[in-house]
PDB file of N, CA and C in Angstrom:
ATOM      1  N   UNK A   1      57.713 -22.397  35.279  1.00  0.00           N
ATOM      2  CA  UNK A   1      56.885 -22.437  34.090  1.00  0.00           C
ATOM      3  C   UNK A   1      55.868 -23.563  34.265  1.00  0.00           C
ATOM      4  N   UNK A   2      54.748 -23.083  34.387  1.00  0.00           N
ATOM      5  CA  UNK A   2      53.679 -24.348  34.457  1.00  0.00           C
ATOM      6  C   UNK A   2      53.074 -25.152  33.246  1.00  0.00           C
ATOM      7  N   UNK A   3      53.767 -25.368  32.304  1.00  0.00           N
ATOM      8  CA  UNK A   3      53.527 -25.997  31.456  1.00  0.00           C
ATOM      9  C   UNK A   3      55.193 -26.694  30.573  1.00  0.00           C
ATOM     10  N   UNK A   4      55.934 -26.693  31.388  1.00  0.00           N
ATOM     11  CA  UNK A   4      57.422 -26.591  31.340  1.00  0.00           C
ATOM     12  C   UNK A   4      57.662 -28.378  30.273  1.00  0.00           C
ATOM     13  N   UNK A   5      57.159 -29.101  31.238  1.00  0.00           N
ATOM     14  CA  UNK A   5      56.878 -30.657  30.649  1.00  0.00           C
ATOM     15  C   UNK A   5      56.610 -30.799  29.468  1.00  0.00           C
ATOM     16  N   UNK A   6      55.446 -30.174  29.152  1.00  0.00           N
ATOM     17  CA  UNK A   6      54.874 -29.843  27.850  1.00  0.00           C
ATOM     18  C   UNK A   6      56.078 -29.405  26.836  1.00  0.00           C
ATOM     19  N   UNK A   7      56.743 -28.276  27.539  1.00  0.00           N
ATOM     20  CA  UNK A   7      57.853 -27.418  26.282  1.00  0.00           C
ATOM     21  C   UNK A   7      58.689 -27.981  25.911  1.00  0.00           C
ATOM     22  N   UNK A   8      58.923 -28.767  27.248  1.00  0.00           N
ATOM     23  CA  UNK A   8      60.549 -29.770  26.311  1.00  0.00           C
ATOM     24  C   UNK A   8      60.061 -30.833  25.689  1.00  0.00           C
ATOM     25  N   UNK A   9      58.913 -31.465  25.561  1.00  0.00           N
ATOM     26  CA  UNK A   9      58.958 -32.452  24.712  1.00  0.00           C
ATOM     27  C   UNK A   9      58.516 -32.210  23.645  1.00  0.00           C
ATOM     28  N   UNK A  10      57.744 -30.800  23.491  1.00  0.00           N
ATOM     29  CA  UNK A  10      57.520 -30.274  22.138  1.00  0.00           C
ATOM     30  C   UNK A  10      58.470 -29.704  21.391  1.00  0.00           C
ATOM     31  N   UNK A  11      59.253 -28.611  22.231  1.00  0.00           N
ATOM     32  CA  UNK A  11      60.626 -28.441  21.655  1.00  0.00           C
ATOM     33  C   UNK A  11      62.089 -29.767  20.870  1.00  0.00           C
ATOM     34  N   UNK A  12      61.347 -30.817  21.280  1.00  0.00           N
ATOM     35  CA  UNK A  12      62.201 -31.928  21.045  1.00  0.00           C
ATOM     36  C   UNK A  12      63.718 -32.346  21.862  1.00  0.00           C
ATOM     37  N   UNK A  13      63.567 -30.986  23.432  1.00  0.00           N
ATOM     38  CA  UNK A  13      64.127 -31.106  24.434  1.00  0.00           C
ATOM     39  C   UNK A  13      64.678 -32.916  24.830  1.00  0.00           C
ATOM     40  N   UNK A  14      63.258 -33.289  25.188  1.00  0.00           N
ATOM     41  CA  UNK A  14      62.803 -34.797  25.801  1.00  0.00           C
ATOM     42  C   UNK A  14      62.188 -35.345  25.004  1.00  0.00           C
ATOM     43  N   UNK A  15      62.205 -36.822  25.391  1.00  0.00           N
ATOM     44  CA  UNK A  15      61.281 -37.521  25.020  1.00  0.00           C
ATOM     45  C   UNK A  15      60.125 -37.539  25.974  1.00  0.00           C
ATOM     46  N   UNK A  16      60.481 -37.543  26.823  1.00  0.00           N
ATOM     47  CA  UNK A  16      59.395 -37.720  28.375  1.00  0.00           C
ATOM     48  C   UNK A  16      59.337 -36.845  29.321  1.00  0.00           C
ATOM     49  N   UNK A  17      58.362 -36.821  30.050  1.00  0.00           N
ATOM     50  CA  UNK A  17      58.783 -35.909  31.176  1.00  0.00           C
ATOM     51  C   UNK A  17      57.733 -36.347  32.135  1.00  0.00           C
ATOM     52  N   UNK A  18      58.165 -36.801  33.802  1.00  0.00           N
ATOM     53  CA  UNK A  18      56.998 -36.647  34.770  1.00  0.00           C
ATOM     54  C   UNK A  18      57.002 -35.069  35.583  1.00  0.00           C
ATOM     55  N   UNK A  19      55.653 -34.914  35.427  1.00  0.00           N
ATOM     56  CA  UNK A  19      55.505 -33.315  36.049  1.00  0.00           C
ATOM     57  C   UNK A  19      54.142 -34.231  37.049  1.00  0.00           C
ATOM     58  N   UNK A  20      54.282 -33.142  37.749  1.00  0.00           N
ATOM     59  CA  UNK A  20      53.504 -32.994  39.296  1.00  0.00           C
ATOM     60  C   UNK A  20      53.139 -31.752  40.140  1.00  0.00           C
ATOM     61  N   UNK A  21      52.102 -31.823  41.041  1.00  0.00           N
ATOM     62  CA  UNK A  21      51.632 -30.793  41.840  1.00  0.00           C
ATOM     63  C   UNK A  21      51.176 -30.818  42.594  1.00  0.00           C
ATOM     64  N   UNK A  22      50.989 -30.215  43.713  1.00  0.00           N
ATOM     65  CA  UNK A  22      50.327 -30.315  44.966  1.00  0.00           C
ATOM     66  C   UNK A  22      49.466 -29.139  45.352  1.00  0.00           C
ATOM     67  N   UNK A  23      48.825 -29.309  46.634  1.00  0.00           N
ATOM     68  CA  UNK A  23      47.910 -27.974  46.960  1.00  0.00           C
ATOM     69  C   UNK A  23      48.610 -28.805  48.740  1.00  0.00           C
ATOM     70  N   UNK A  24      49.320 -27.675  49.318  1.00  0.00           N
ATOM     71  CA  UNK A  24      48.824 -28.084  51.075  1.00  0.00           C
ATOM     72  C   UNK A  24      48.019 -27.583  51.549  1.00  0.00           C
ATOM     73  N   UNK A  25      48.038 -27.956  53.076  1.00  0.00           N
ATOM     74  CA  UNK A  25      47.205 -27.031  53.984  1.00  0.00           C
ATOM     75  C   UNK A  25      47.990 -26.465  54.670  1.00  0.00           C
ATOM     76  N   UNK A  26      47.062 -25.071  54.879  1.00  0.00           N
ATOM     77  CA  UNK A  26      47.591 -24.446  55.563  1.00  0.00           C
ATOM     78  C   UNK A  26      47.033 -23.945  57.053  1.00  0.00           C
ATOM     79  N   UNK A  27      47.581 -23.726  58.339  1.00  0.00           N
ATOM     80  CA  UNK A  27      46.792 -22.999  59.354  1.00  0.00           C
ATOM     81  C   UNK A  27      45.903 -21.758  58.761  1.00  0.00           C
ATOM     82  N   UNK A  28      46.309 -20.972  57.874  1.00  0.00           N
ATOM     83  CA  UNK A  28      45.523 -20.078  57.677  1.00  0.00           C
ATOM     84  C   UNK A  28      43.853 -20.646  57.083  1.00  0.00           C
ATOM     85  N   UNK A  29      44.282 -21.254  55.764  1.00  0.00           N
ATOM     86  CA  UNK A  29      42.765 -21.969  55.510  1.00  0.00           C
ATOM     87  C   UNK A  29      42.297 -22.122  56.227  1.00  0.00           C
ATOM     88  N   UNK A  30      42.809 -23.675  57.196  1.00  0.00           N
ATOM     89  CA  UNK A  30      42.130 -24.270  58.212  1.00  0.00           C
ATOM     90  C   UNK A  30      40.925 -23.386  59.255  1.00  0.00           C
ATOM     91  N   UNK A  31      42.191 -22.552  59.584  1.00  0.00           N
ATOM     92  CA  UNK A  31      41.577 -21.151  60.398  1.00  0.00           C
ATOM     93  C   UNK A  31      39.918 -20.874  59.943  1.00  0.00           C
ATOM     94  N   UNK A  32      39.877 -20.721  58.509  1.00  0.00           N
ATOM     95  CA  UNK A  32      39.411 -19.517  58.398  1.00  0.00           C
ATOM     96  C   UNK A  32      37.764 -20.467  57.993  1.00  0.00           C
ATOM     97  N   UNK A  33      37.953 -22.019  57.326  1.00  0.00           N
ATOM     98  CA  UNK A  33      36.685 -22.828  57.179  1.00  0.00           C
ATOM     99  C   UNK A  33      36.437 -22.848  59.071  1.00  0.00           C
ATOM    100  N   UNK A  34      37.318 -23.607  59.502  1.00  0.00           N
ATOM    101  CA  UNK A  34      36.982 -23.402  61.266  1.00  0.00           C
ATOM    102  C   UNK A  34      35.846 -22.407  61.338  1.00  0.00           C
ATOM    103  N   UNK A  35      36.649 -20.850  61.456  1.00  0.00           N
ATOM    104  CA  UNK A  35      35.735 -20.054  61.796  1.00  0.00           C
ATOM    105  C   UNK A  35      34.429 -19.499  61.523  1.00  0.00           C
ATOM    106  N   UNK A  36      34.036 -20.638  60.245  1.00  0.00           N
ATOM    107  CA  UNK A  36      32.496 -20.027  59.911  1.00  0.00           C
ATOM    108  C   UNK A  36      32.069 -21.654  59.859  1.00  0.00           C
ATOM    109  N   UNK A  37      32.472 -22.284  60.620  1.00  0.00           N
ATOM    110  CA  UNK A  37      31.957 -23.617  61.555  1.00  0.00           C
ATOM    111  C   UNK A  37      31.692 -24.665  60.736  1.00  0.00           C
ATOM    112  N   UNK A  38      31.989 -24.937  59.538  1.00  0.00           N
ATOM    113  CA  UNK A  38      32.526 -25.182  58.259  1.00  0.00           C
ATOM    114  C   UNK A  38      32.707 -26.962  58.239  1.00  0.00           C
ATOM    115  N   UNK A  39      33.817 -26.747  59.170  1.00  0.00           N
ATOM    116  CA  UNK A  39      34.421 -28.195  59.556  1.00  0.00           C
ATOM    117  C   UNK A  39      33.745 -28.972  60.264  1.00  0.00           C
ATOM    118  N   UNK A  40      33.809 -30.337  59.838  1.00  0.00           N
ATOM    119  CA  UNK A  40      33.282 -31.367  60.139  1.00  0.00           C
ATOM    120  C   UNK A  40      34.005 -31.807  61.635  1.00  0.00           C
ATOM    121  N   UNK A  41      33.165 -31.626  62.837  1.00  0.00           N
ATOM    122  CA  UNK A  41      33.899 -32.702  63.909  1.00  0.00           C
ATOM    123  C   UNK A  41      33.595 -33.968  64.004  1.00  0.00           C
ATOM    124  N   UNK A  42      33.262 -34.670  62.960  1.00  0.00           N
ATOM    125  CA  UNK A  42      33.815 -36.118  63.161  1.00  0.00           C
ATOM    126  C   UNK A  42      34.388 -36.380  61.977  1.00  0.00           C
ATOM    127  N   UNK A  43      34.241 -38.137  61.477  1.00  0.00           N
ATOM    128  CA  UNK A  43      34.896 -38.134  60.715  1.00  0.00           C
ATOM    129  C   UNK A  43      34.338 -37.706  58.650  1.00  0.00           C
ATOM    130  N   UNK A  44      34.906 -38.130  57.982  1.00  0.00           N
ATOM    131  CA  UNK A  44      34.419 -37.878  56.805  1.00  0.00           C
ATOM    132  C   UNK A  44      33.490 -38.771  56.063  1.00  0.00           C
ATOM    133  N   UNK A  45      32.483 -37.848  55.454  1.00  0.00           N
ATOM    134  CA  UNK A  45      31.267 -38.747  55.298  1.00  0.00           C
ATOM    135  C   UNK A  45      30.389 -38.383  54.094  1.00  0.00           C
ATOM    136  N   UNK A  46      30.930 -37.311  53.047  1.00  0.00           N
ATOM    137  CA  UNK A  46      30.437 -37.192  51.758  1.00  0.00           C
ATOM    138  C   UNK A  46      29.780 -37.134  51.440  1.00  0.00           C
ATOM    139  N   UNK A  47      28.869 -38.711  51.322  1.00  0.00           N
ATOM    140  CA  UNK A  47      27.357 -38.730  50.762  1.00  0.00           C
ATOM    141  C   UNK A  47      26.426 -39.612  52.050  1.00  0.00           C
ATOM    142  N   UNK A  48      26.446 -38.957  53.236  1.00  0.00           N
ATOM    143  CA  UNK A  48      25.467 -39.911  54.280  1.00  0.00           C
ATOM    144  C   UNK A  48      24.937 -38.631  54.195  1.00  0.00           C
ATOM    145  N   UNK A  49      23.685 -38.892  54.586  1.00  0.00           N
ATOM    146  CA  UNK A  49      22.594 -38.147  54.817  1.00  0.00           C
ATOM    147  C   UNK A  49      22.388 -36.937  55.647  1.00  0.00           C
ATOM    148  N   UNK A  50      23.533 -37.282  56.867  1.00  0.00           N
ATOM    149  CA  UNK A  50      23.511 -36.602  58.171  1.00  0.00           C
ATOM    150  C   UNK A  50      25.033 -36.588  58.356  1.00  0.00           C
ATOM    151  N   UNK A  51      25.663 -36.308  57.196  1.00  0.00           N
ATOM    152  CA  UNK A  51      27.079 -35.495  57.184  1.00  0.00           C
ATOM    153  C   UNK A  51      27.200 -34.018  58.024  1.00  0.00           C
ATOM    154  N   UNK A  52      28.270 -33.541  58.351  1.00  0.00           N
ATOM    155  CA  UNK A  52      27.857 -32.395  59.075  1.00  0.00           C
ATOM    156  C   UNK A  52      29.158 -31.492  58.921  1.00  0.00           C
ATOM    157  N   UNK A  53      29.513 -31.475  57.981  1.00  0.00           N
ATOM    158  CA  UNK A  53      30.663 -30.217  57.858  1.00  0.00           C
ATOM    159  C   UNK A  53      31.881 -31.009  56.461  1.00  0.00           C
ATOM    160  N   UNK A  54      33.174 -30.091  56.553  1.00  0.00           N
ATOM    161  CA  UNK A  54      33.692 -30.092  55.824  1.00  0.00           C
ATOM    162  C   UNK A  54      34.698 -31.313  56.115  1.00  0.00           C
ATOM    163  N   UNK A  55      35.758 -31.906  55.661  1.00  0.00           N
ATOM    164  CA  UNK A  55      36.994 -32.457  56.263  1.00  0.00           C
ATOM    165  C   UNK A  55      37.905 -32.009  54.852  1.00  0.00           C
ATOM    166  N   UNK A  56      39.049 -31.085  55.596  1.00  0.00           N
ATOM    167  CA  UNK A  56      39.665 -30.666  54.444  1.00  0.00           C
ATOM    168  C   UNK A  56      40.536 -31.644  54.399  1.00  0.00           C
ATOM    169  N   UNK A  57      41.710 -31.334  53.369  1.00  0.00           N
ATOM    170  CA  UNK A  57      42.670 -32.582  52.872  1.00  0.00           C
ATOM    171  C   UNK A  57      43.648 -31.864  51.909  1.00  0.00           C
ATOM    172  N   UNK A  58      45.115 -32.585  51.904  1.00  0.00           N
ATOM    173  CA  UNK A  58      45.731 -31.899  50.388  1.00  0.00           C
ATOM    174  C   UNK A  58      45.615 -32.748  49.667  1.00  0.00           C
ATOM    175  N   UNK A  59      45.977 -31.975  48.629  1.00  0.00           N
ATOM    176  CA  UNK A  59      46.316 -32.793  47.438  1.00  0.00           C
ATOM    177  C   UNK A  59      47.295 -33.257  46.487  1.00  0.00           C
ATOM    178  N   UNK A  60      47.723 -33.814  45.870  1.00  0.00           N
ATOM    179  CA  UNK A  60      48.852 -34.461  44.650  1.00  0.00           C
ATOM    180  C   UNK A  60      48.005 -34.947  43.551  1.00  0.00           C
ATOM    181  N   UNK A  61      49.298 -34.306  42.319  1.00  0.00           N
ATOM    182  CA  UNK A  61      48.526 -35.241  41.181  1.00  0.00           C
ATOM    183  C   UNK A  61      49.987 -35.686  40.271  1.00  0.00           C
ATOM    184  N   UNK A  62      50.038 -36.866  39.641  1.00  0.00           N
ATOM    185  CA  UNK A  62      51.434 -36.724  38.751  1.00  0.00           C
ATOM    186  C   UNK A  62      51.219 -37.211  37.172  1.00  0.00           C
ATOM    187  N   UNK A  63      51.432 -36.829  36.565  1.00  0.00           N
ATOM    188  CA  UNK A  63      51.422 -36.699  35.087  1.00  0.00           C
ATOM    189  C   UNK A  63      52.561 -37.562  34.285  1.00  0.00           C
ATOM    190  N   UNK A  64      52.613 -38.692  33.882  1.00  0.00           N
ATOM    191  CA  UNK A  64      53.781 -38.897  32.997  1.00  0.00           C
ATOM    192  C   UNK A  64      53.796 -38.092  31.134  1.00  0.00           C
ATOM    193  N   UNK A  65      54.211 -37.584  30.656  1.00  0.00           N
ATOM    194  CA  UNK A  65      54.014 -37.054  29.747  1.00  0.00           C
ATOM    195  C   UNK A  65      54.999 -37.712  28.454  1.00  0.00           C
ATOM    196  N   UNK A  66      54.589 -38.222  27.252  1.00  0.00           N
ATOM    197  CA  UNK A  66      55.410 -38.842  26.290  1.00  0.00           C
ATOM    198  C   UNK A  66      55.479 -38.122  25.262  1.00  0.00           C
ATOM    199  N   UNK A  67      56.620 -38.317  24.039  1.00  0.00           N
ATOM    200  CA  UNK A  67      56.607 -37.794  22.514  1.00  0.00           C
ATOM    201  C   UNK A  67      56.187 -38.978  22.290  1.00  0.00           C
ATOM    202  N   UNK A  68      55.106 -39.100  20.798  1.00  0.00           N
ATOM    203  CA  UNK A  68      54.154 -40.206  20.901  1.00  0.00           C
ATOM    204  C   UNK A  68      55.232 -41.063  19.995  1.00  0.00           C
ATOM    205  N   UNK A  69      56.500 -40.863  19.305  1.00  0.00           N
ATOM    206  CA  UNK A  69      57.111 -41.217  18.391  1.00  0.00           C
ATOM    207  C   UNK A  69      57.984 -42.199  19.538  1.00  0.00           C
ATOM    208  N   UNK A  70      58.250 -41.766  20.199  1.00  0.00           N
ATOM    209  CA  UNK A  70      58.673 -42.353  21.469  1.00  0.00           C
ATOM    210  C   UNK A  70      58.500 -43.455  21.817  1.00  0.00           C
ATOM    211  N   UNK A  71      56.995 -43.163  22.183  1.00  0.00           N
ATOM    212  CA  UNK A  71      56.113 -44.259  22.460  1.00  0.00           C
ATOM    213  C   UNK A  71      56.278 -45.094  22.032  1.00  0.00           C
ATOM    214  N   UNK A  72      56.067 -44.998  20.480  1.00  0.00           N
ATOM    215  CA  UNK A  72      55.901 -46.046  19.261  1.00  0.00           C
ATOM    216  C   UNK A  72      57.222 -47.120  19.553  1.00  0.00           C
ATOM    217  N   UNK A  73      58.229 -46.322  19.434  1.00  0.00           N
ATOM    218  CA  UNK A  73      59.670 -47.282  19.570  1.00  0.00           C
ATOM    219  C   UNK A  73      59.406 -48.076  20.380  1.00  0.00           C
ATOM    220  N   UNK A  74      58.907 -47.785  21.928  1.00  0.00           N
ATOM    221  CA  UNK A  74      58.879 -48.571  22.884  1.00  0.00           C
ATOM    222  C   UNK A  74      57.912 -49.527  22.940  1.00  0.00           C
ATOM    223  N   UNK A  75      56.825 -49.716  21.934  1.00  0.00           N
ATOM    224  CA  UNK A  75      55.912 -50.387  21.375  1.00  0.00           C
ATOM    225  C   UNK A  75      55.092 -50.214  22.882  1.00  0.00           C
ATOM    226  N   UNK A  76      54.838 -48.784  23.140  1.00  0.00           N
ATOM    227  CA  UNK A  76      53.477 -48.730  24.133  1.00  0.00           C
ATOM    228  C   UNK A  76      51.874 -49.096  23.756  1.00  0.00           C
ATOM    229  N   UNK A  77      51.531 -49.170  24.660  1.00  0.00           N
ATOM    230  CA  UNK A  77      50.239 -49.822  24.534  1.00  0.00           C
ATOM    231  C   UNK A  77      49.546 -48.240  24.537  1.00  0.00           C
ATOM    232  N   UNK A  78      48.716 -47.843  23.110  1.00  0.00           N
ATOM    233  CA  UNK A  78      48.542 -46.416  23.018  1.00  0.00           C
ATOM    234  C   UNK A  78      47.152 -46.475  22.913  1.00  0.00           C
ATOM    235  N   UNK A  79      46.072 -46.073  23.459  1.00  0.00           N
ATOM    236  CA  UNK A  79      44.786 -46.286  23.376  1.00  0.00           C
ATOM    237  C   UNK A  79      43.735 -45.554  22.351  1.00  0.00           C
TER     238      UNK A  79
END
């Protein structure tokens, strides 16, 4: 369930929840930017002028998620 974090603390399951996600790589991707010449052979370079291709990468992201009543008890710093 991709929003699972969310349900239990709305359901009153949790108080908290850390949720997370990733993207890998795969040979197939790789493959397939490769083959329409895509990829960068050196290194990574974004915003230079004379960048010359892609440099792929994965990714992660992690989420702490609170009930804000929660919070409060724990006297978080709530912005």
């Amino acid at each position: 369930m991709g929003n699972s974090g969310w349900y239990t603390i709305h359901s009153g399951e949790y108080d908290i929840a850390i949720c997370g996600g990733y993207d890998t790589m795969s040979e197939f991707t790789f493959a397939g930017f490769n083959s329409l010449m895509a990829v960068s052979p050196t290194c990574c370079r974004p915003f230079d002028r004379h960048r010359d291709g892609l440099v792929l990468g994965e990714g992660v992201g992690v989420l702490i998620l609170e009930e804000l009543e929660f919070a409060k008890k724990r006297s978080a710093k709530i912005p």
